[in-house]
C-alpha atoms as a PDB file:
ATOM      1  CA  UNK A   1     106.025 159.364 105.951  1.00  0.00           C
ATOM      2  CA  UNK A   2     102.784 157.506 105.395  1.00  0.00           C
ATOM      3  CA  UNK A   3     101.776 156.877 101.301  1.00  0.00           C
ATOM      4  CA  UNK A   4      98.480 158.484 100.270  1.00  0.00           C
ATOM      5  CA  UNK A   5      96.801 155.498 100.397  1.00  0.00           C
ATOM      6  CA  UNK A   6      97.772 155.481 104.191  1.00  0.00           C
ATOM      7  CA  UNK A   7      96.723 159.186 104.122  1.00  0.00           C
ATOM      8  CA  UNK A   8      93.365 158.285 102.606  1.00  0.00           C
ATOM      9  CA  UNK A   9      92.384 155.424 105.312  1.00  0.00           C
ATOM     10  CA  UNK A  10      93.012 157.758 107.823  1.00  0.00           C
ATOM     11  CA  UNK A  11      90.803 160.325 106.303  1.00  0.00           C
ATOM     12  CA  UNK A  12      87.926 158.004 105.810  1.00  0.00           C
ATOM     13  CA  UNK A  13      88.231 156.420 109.362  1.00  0.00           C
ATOM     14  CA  UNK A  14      88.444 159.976 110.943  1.00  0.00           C
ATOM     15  CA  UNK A  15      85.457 160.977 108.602  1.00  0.00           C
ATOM     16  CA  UNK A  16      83.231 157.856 109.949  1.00  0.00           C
ATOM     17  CA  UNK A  17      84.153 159.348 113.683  1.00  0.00           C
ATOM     18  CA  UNK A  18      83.045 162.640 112.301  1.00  0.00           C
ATOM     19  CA  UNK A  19      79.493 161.266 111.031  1.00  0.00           C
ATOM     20  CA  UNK A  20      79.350 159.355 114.250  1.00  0.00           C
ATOM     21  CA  UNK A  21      79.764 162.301 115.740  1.00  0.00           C
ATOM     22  CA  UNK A  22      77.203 164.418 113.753  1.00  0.00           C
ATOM     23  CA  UNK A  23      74.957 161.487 114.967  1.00  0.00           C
ATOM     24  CA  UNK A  24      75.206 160.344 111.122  1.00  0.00           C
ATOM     25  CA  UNK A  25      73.714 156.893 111.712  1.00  0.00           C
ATOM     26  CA  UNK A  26      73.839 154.111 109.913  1.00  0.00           C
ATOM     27  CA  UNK A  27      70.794 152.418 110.341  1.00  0.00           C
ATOM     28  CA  UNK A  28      69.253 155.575 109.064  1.00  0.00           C
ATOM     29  CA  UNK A  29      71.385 155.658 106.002  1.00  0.00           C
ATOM     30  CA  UNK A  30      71.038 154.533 102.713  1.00  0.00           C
ATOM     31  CA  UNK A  31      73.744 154.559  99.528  1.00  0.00           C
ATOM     32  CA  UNK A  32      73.281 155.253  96.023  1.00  0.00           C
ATOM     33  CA  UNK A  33      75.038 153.141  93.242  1.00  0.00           C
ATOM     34  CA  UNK A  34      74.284 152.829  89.585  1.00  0.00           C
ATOM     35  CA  UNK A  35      75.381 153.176  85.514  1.00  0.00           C
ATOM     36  CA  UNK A  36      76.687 156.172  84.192  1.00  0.00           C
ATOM     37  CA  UNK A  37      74.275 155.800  81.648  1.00  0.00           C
ATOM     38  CA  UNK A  38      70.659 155.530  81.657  1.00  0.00           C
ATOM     39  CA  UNK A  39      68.627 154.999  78.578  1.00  0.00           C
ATOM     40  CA  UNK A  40      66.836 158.148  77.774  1.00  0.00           C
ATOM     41  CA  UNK A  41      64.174 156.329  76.611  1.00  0.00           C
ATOM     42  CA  UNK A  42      63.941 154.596  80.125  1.00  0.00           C
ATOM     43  CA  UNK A  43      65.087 157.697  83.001  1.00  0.00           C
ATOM     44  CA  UNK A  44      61.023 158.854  83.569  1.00  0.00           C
ATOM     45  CA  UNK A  45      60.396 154.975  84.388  1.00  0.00           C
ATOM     46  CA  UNK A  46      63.620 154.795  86.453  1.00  0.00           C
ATOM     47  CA  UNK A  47      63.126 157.672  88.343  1.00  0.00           C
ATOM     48  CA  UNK A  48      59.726 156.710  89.555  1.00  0.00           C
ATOM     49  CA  UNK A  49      60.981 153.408  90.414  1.00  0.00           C
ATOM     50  CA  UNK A  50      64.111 155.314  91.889  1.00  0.00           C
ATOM     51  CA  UNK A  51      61.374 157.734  93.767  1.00  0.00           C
ATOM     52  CA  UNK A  52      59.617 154.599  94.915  1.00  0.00           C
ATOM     53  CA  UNK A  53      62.578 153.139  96.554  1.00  0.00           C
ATOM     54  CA  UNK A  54      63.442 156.375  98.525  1.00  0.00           C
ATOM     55  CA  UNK A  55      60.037 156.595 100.135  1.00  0.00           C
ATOM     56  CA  UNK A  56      59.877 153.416 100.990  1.00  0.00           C
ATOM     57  CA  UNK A  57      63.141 153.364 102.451  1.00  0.00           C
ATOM     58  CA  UNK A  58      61.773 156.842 103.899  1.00  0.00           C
ATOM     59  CA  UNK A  59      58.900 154.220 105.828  1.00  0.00           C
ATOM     60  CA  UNK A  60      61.093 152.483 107.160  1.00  0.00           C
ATOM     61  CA  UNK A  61      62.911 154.856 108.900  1.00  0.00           C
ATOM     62  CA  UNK A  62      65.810 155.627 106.696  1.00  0.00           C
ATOM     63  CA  UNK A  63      66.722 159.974 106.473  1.00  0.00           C
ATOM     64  CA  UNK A  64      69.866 160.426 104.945  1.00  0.00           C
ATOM     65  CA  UNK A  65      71.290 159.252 101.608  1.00  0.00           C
ATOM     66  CA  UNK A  66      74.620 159.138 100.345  1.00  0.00           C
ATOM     67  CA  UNK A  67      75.521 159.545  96.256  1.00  0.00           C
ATOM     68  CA  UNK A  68      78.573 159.589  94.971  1.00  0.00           C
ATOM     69  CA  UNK A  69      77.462 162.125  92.420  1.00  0.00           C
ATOM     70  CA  UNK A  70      78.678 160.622  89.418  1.00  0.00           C
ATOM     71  CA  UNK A  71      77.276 161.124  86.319  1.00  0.00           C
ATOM     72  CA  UNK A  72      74.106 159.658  85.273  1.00  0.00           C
ATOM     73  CA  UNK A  73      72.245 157.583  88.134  1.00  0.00           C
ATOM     74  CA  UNK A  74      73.972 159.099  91.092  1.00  0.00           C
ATOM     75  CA  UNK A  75      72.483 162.724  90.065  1.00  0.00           C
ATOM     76  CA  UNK A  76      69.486 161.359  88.834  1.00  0.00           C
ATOM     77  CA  UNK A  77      68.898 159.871  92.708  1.00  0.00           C
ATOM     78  CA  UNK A  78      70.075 163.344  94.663  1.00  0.00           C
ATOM     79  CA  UNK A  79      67.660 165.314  92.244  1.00  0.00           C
ATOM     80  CA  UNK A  80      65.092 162.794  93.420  1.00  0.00           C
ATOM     81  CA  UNK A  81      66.657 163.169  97.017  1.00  0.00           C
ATOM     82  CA  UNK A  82      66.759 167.249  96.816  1.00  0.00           C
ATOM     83  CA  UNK A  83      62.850 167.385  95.152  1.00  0.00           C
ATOM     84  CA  UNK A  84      61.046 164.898  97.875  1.00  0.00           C
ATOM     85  CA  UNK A  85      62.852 167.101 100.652  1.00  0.00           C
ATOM     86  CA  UNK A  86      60.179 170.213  99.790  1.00  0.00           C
ATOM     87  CA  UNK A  87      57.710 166.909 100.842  1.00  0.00           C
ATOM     88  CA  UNK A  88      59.472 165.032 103.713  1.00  0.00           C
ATOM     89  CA  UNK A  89      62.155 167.903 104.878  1.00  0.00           C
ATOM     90  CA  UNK A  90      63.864 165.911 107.607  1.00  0.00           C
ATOM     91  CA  UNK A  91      65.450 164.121 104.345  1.00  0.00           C
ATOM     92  CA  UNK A  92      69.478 164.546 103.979  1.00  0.00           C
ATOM     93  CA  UNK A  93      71.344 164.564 100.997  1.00  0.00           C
ATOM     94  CA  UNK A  94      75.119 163.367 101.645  1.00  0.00           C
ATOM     95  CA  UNK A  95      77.365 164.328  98.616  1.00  0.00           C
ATOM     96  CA  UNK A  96      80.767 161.719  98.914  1.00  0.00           C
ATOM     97  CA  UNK A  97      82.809 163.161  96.335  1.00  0.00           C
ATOM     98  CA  UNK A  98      85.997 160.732  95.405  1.00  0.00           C
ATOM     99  CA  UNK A  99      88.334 163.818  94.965  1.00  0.00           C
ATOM    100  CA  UNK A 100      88.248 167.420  94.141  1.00  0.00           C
ATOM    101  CA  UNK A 101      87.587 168.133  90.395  1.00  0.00           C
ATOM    102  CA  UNK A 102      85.269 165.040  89.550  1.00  0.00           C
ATOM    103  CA  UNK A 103      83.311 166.802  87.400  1.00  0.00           C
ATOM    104  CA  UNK A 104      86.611 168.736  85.644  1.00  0.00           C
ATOM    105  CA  UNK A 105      85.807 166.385  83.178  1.00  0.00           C
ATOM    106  CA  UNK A 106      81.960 166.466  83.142  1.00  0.00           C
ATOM    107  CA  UNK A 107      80.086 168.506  79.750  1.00  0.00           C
ATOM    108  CA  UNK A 108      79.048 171.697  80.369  1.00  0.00           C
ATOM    109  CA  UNK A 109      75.509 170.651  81.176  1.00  0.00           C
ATOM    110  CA  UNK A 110      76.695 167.713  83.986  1.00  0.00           C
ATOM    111  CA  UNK A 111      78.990 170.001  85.397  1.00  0.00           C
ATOM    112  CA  UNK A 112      76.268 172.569  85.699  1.00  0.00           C
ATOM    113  CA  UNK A 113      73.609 169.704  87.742  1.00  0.00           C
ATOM    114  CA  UNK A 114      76.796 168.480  89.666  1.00  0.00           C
ATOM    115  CA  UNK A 115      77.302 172.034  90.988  1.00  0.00           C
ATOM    116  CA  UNK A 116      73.580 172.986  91.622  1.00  0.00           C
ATOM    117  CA  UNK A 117      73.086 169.615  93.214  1.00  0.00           C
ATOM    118  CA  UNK A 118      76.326 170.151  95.632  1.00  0.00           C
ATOM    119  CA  UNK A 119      75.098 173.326  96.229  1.00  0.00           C
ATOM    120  CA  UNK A 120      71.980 171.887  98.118  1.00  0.00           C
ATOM    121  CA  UNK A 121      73.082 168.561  99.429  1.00  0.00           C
ATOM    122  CA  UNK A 122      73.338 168.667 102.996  1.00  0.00           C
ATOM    123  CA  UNK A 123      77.322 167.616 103.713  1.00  0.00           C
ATOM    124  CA  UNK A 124      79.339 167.192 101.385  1.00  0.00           C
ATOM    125  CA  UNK A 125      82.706 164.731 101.446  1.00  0.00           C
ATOM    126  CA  UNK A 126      85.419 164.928  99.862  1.00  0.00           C
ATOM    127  CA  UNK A 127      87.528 161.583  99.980  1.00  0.00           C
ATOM    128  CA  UNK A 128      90.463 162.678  98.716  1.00  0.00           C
ATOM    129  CA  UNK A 129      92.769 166.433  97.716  1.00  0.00           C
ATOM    130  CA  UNK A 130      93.300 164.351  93.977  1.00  0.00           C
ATOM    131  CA  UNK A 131      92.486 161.698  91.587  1.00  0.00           C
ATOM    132  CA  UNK A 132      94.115 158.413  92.352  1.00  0.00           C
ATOM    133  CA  UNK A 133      93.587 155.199  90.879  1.00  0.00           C
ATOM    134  CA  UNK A 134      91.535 153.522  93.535  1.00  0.00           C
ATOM    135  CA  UNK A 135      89.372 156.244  94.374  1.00  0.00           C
ATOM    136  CA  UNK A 136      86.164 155.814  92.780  1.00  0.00           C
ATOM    137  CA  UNK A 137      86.557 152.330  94.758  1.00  0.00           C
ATOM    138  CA  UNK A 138      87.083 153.964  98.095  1.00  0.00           C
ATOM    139  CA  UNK A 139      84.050 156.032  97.651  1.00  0.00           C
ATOM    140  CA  UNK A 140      81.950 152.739  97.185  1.00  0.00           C
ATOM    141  CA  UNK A 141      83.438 151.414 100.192  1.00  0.00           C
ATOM    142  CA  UNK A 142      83.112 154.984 102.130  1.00  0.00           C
ATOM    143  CA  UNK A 143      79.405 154.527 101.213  1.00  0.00           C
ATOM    144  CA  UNK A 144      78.340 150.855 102.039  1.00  0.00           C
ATOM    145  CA  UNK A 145      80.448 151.438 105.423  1.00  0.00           C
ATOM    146  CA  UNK A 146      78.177 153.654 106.373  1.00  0.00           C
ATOM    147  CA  UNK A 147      74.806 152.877 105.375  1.00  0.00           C
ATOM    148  CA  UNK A 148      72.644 150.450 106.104  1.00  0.00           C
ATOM    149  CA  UNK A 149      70.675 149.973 102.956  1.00  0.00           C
ATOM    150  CA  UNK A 150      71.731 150.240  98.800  1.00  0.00           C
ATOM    151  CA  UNK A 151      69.444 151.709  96.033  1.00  0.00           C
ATOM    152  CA  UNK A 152      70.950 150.864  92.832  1.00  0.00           C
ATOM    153  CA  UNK A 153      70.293 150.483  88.856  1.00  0.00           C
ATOM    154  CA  UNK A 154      72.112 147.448  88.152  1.00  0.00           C
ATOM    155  CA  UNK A 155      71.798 145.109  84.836  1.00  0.00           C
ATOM    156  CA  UNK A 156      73.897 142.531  86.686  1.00  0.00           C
ATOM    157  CA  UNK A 157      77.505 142.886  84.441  1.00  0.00           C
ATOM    158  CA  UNK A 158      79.960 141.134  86.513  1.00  0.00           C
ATOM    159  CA  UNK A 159      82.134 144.275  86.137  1.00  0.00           C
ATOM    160  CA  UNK A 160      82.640 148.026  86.985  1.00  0.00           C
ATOM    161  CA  UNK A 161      81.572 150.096  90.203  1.00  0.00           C
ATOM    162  CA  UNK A 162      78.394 149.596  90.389  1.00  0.00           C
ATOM    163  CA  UNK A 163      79.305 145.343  90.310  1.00  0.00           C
ATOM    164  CA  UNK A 164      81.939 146.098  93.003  1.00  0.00           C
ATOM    165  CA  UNK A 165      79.742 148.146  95.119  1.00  0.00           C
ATOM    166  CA  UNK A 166      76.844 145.750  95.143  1.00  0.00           C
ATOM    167  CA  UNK A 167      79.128 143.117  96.022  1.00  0.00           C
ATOM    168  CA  UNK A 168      80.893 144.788  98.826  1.00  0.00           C
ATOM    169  CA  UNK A 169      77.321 145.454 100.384  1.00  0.00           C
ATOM    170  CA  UNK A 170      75.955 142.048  99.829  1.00  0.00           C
ATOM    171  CA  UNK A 171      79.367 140.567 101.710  1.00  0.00           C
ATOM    172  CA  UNK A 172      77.770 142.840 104.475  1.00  0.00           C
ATOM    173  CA  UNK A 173      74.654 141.585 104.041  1.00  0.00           C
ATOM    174  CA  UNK A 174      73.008 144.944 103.229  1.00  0.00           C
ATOM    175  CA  UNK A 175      69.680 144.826 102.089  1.00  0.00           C
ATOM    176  CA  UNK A 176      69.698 146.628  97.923  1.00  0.00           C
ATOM    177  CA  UNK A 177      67.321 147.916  96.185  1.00  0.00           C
ATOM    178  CA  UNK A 178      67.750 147.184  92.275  1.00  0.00           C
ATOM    179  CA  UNK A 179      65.316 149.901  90.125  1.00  0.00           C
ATOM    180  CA  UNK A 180      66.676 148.703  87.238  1.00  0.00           C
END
C-alpha cells in the first residue's frame, strides 16, 4: 500500500493532467504567495500595489491566478482577484486549498472571507483529505508548478512559506512580483 505522501504525489500529478486538460495553462497562470500578516496600517497601500501587479500581469496575457487562501495576503489577493473580475471577466480565480478544514482554525471573521471567497473562486483544489506536516509546502509547490509568474509580499526573511515558495520559483526561473 502506497504512504500518503505517495497518495498525495499522485493526486497532484493527476490534478496537473486535469488542469492540462481544462486547458489550465501555464503561461497564462500566475501564483499568489505572501505573510499571514499585513500591517493594518499598510493593507490600502498593499492592495493597490497588489491590484497593480494583477493588471499588469493581466497585459501581459496572464487570466488565471492561483492563492492558496491562507490567511492574510492570500485573501487579500483573491478579493482583489474576485473585485477586478466585474472589470476584466475572463479573469479566474483558482482556490488550492492544502487540505480540508484550513480555515477550522481561522476566527470567526477569516473563516467567514475564506468561505465567501471559495464560494466565488472559479475551481477550487483541494491537495489533500487531511492536515499533514508537509502540506502547506506541497501547496507552494502545486502552485509554482503550474504557473508561470509569482505575485508576492515578501520582506526577504530567509524563513517560512512565503521564503520557500519564492525560492522554489526562482530555481525555475519564474519571473515574481514583490508588492511588498
Amino acid at each position: 500500500m502506497a504512504s500518503s505522501s505517495e497518495r498525495l504525489h499522485i493526486d497532484m500529478y493527476q490534478l496537473i493532467d486535469d488542469m492540462e486538460q481544462r486547458k489550465m495553462s501555464r503561461a497564462a497562470t500566475a501564483a499568489f504567495t505572501g505573510h499571514r500578516f499585513v500591517d493594518a496600517s499598510l493593507r490600502e497601500h498593499v492592495k493597490k500595489r497588489l491590484t497593480r501587479a494583477v493588471l499588469d500581469a493581466y497585459g501581459n496575457g496572464i487570466r488565471n491566478f492561483i492563492s492558496g487562501f491562507a490567511i492574510g495576503f492570500d485573501m487579500m489577493a483573491a478579493e482583489v482577484v474576485v473585485s477586478l473580475k466585474q472589470t476584466y471577466p475572463d479573469l479566474t480565480l483558482t482556490a488550492a486549498v492544502p487540505f480540508k478544514g484550513q480555515a477550522s482554525r481561522f476566527s470567526f471573521y477569516d473563516r467567514k472571507r475564506y468561505d465567501r471567497l471559495l464560494e466565488v473562486a472559479d475551481e477550487v483544489i483541494v491537495l489533500s483529505e487531511s492536515y499533514y506536516p508537509r502540506c502547506f509546502l506541497e501547496r507552494d509547490e502545486f502552485m509554482v508548478n503550474n504557473s508561470s509568474m509569482l505575485i508576492g509580499y515578501y520582506d526577504g526573511r530567509e524563513k517560512g512559506g512565503t521564503f520557500y515558495t519564492i525560492r522554489k520559483a526562482k530555481a525555475q526561473n519564474i519571473p515574481i512580483v514583490n508588492v511588498f
